[in-house]
Protein backbone atom coordinates (compact mmCIF):
# COMPACT_ATOMS: atom_id res chain seq x y z
CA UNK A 1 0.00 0.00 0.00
CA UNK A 2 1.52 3.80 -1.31
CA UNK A 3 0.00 6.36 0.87
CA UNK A 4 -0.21 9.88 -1.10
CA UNK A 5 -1.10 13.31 -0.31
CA UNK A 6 -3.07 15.11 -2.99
CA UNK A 7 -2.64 18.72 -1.64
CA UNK A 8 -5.81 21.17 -3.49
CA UNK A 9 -4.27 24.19 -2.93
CA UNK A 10 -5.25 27.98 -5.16
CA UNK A 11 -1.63 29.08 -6.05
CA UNK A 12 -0.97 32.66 -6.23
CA UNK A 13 1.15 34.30 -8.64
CA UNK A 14 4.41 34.59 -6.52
CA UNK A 15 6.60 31.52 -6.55
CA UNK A 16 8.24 32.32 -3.06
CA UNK A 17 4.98 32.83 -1.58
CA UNK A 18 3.93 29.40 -2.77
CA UNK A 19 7.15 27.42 -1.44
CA UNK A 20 6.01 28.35 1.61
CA UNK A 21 2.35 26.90 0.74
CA UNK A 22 4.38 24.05 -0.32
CA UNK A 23 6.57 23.50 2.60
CA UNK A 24 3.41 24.35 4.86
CA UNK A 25 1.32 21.48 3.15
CA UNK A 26 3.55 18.67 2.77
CA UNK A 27 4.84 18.68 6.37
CA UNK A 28 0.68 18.27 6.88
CA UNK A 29 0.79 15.48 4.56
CA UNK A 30 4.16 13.52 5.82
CA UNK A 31 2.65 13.82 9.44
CA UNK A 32 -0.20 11.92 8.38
CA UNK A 33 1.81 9.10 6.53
CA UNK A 34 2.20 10.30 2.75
CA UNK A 35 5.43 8.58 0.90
CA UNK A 36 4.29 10.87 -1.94
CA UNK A 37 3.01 14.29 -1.77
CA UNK A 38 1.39 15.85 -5.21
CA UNK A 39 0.46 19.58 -6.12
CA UNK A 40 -1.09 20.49 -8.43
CA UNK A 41 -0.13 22.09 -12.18
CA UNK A 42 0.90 25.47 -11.50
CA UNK A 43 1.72 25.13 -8.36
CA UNK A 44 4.99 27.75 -8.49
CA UNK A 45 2.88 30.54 -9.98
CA UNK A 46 -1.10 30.61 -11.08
CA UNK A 47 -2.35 30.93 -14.93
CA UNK A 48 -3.02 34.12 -15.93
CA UNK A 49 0.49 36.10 -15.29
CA UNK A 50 3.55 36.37 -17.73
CA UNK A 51 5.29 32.90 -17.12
CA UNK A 52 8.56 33.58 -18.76
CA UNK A 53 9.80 35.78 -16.45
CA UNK A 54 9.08 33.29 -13.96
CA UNK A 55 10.66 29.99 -15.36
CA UNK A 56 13.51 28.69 -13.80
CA UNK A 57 15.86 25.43 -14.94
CA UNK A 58 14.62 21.91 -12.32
CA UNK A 59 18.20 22.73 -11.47
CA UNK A 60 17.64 26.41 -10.41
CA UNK A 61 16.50 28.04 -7.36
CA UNK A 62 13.03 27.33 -6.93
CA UNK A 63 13.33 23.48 -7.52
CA UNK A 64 16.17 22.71 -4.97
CA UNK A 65 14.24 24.33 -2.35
CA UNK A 66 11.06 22.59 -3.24
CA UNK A 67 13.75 19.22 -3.10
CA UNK A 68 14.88 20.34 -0.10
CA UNK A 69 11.16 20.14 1.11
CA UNK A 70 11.19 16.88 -0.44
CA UNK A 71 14.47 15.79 1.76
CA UNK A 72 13.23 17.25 5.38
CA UNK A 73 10.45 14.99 5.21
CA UNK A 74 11.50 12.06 3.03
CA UNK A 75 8.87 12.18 0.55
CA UNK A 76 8.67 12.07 -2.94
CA UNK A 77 7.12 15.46 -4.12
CA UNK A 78 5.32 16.46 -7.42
CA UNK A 79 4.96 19.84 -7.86
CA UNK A 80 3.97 21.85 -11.42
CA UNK A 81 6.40 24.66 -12.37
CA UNK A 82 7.64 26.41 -15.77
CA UNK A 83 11.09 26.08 -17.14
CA UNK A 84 12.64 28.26 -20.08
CA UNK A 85 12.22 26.77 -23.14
CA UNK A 86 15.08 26.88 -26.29
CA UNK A 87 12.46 29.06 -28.38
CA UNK A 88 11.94 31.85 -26.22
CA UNK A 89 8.67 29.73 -24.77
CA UNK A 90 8.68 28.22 -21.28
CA UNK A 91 7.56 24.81 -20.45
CA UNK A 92 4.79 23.48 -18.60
CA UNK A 93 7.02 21.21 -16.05
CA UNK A 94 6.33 18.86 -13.61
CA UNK A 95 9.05 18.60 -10.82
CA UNK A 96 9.48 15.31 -9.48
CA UNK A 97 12.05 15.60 -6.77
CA UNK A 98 12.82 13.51 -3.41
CA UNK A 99 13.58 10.11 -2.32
CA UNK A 100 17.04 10.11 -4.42
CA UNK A 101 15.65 11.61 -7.99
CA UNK A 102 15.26 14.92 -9.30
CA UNK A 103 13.86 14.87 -12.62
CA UNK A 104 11.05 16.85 -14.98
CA UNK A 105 8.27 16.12 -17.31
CA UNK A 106 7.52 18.59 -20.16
CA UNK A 107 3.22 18.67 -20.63
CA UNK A 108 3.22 17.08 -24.18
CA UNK A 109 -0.17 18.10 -25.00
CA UNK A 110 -1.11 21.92 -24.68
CA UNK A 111 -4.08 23.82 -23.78
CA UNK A 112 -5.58 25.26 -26.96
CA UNK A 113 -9.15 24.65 -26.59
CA UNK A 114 -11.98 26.42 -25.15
CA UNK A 115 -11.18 29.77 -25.91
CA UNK A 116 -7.07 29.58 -24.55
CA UNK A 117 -3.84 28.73 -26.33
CA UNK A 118 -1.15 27.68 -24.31
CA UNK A 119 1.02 27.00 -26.96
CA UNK A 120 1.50 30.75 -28.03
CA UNK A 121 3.62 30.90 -24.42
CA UNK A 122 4.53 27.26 -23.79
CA UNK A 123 6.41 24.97 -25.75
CA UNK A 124 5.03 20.98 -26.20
CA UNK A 125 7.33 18.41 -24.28
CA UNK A 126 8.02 14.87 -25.88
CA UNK A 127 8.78 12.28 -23.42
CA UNK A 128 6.69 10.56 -21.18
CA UNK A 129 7.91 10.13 -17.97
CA UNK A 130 7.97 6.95 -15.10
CA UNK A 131 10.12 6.72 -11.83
CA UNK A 132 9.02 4.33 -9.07
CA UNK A 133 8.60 4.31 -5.41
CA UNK A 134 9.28 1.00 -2.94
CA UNK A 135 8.95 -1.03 -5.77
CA UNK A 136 5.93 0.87 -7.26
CA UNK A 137 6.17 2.77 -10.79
CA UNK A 138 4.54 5.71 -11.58
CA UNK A 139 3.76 7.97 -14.78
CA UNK A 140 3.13 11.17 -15.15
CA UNK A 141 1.17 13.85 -16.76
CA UNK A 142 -0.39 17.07 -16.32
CA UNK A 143 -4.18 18.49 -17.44
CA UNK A 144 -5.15 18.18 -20.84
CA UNK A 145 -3.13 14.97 -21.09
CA UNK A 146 -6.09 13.27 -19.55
CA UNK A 147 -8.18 13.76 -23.03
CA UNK A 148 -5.63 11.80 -24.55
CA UNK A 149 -5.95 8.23 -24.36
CA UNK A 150 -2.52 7.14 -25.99
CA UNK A 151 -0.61 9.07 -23.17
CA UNK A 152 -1.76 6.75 -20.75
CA UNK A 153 -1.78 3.39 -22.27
CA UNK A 154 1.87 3.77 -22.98
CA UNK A 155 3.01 4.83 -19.89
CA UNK A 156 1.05 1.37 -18.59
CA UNK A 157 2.57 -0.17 -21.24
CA UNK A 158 6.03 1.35 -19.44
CA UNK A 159 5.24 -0.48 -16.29
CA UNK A 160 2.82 2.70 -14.03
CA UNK A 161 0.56 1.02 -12.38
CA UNK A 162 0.28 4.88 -10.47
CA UNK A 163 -0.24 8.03 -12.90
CA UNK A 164 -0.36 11.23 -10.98
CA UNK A 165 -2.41 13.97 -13.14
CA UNK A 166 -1.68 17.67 -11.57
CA UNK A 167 -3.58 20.01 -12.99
CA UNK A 168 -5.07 23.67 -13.28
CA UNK A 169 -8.95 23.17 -14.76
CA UNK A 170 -10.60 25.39 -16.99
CA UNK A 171 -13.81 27.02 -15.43
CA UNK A 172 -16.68 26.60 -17.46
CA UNK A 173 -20.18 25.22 -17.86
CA UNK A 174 -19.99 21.05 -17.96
CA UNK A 175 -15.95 21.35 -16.85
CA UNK A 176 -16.49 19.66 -14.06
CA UNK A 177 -18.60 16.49 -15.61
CA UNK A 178 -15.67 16.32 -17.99
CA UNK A 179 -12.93 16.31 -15.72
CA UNK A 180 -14.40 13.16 -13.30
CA UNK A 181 -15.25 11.44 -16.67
CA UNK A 182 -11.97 11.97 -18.13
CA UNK A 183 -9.90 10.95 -14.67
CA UNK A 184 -12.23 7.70 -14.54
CA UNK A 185 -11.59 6.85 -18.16
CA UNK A 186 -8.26 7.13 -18.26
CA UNK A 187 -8.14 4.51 -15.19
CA UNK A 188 -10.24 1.96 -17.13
CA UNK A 189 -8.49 2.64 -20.39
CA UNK A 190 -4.88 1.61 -18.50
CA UNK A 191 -5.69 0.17 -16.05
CA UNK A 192 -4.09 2.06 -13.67
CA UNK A 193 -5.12 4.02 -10.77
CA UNK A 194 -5.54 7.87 -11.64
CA UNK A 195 -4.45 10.66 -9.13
CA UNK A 196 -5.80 14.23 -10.53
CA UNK A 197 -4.55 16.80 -8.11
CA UNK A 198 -5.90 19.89 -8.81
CA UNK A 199 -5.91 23.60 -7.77
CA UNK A 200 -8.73 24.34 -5.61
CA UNK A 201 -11.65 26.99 -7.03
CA UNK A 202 -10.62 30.46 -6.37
CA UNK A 203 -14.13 31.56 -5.80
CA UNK A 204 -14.01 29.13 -2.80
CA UNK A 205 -11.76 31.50 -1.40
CA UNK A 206 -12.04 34.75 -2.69
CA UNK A 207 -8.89 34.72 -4.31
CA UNK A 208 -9.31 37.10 -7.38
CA UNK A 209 -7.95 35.84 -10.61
CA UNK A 210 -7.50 36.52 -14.53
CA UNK A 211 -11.03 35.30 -15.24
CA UNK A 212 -9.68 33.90 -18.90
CA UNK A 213 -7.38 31.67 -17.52
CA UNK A 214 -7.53 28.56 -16.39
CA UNK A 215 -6.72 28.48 -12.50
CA UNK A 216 -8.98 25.46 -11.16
CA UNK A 217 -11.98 24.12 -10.19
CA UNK A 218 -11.32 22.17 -7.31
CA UNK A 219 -12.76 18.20 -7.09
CA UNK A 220 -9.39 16.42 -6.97
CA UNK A 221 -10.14 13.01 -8.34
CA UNK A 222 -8.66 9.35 -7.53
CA UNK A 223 -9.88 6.79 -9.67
CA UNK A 224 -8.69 3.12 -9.87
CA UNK A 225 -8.59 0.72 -12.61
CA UNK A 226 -12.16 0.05 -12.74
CA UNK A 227 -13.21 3.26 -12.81
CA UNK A 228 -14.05 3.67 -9.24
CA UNK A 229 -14.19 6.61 -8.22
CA UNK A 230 -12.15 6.29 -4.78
CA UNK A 231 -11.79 9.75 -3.29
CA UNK A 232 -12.65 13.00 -4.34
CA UNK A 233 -11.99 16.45 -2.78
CA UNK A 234 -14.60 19.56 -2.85
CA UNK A 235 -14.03 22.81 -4.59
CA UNK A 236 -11.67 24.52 -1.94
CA UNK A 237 -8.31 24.12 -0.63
CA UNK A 238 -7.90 20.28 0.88
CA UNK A 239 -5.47 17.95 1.52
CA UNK A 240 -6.65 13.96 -0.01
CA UNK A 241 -5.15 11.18 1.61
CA UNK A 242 -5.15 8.22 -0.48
CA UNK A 243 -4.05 4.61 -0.05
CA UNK A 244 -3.27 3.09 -3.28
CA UNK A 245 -3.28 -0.89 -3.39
CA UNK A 246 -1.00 -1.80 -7.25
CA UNK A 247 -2.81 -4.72 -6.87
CA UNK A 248 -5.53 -3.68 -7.76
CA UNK A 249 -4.14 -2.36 -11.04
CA UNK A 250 -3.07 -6.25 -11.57
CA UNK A 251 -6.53 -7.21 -11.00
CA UNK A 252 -8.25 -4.52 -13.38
CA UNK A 253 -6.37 -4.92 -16.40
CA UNK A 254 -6.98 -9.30 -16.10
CA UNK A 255 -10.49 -8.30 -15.60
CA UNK A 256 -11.28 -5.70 -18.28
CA UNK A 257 -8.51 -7.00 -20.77
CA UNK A 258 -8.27 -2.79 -21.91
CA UNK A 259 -4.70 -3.46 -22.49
CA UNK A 260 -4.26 -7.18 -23.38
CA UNK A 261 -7.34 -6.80 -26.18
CA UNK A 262 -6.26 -4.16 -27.80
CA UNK A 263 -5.84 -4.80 -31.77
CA UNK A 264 -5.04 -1.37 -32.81
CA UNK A 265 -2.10 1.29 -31.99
């Protein structure tokens, strides 16, 4: 059993200001057990506010201290952040840092729907991403990846039977209905058990944000391979425990045959 902390916070748009958040939060979460504590897409600085001159390298400042975090309480810690890109973009970065690894993965699949284009500012990554944790792999990727089907079959395919989702929802009418279908399909199509960690609705706290941008809606989602629905959080700032049981992945995949079946791709 892999006991993670899904921690729904509302970032704001200054990245020292939210390493505290950070450092506040996943003490919370390794006091109550967590081997693994996730934030969510975004978490160094909210949608909505120039990102470039906020990226940093996963070797600059802002990522040691969030692996420092990750070292004072021996946890492995998932946090969203931007890093410069070659073209003059950023990228939409997931740190994954603690437990002796300190690695990155680049969004692959960008945000141009619903009105936004996140690929005038942000530049597309290309490699999907696993790392495991006592003897338990995981995959990664962040928001829209989770309308993309392929994304997650491979990184099953890769070994996850874990993918952790972080991610920074679009507002909107029928966003929410979307984003539980979407977490609980990608479980069923992979098998595997799906961890959406998002930031928390800034109307739940007042916060006061760039209404065009997309800066959460709360509902944090765990799914597992059969598309159960196995703990959700509400539209403000929460920590989720979760115990995830990989055997259960095992279990899903002989029952549903989603991967063994397939006959395409």
């Amino acid at each position: 059993m892999l006991r993670v902390g899904l921690s729904q916070v509302t970032s704001s748009e200054d990245p020292a200001a939210n390493l505290e958040l950070i450092h506040g939060e996943t003490a919370r979460a390794a006091a109550e057990g967590a081997r693994i504590v996730v934030f969510p897409e975004a978490a160094m600085a909210r949608f909505g506010v120039p990102l470039k001159p906020l990226a940093e390298p996963i070797d600059g400042p802002w990522a040691k201290s969030v692996a420092a975090v990750a070292a004072q309480h021996d946890v492995l810690l998932v946090a969203g952040m931007f890093t410069p890109s070659d073209d003059g973009r950023v990228r939409n970065t997931l740190l994954i840092t603690g437990l002796g690894r300190h690695l990155g993965y680049d969004k692959i699949h960008l945000y141009d729907a619903f009105g936004f284009r996140e690929s005038d500012t942000v530049a597309p990554g290309a490699d999907v991403v696993t790392t495991s944790v006592d003897g338990v792999t995981l995959g990664f990727a962040t928001c829209y990846d989770s309308r993309f089907p392929e994304l997650f079959r491979r990184l099953a395919d890769q070994g996850a039977s874990v993918i952790i989702v972080p991610t920074s929802w679009g507002a909107g009418e029928g966003k929410r209905d979307q984003w539980e279908v979407l977490v609980r399909a990608r479980a069923l199509d992979s098998g595997c058990w799906v961890l959406g960690c998002g930031q928390a609705d800034p109307a739940a706290t007042g916060t006061q944000v760039n209404p065009k941008a997309p800066t959460g809606i709360g509902y944090s989602t765990v799914a597992d391979g059969f598309g159960r629905v196995r703990a959700q959080a509400g539209a403000g700032p929460e920590l989720l425990m979760v115990d995830v049981d990989p055997e259960v992945t095992e279990k899903a995949r002989v029952a549903t045959g989603a991967l063994a079946n397939r006959r395409l791709g």
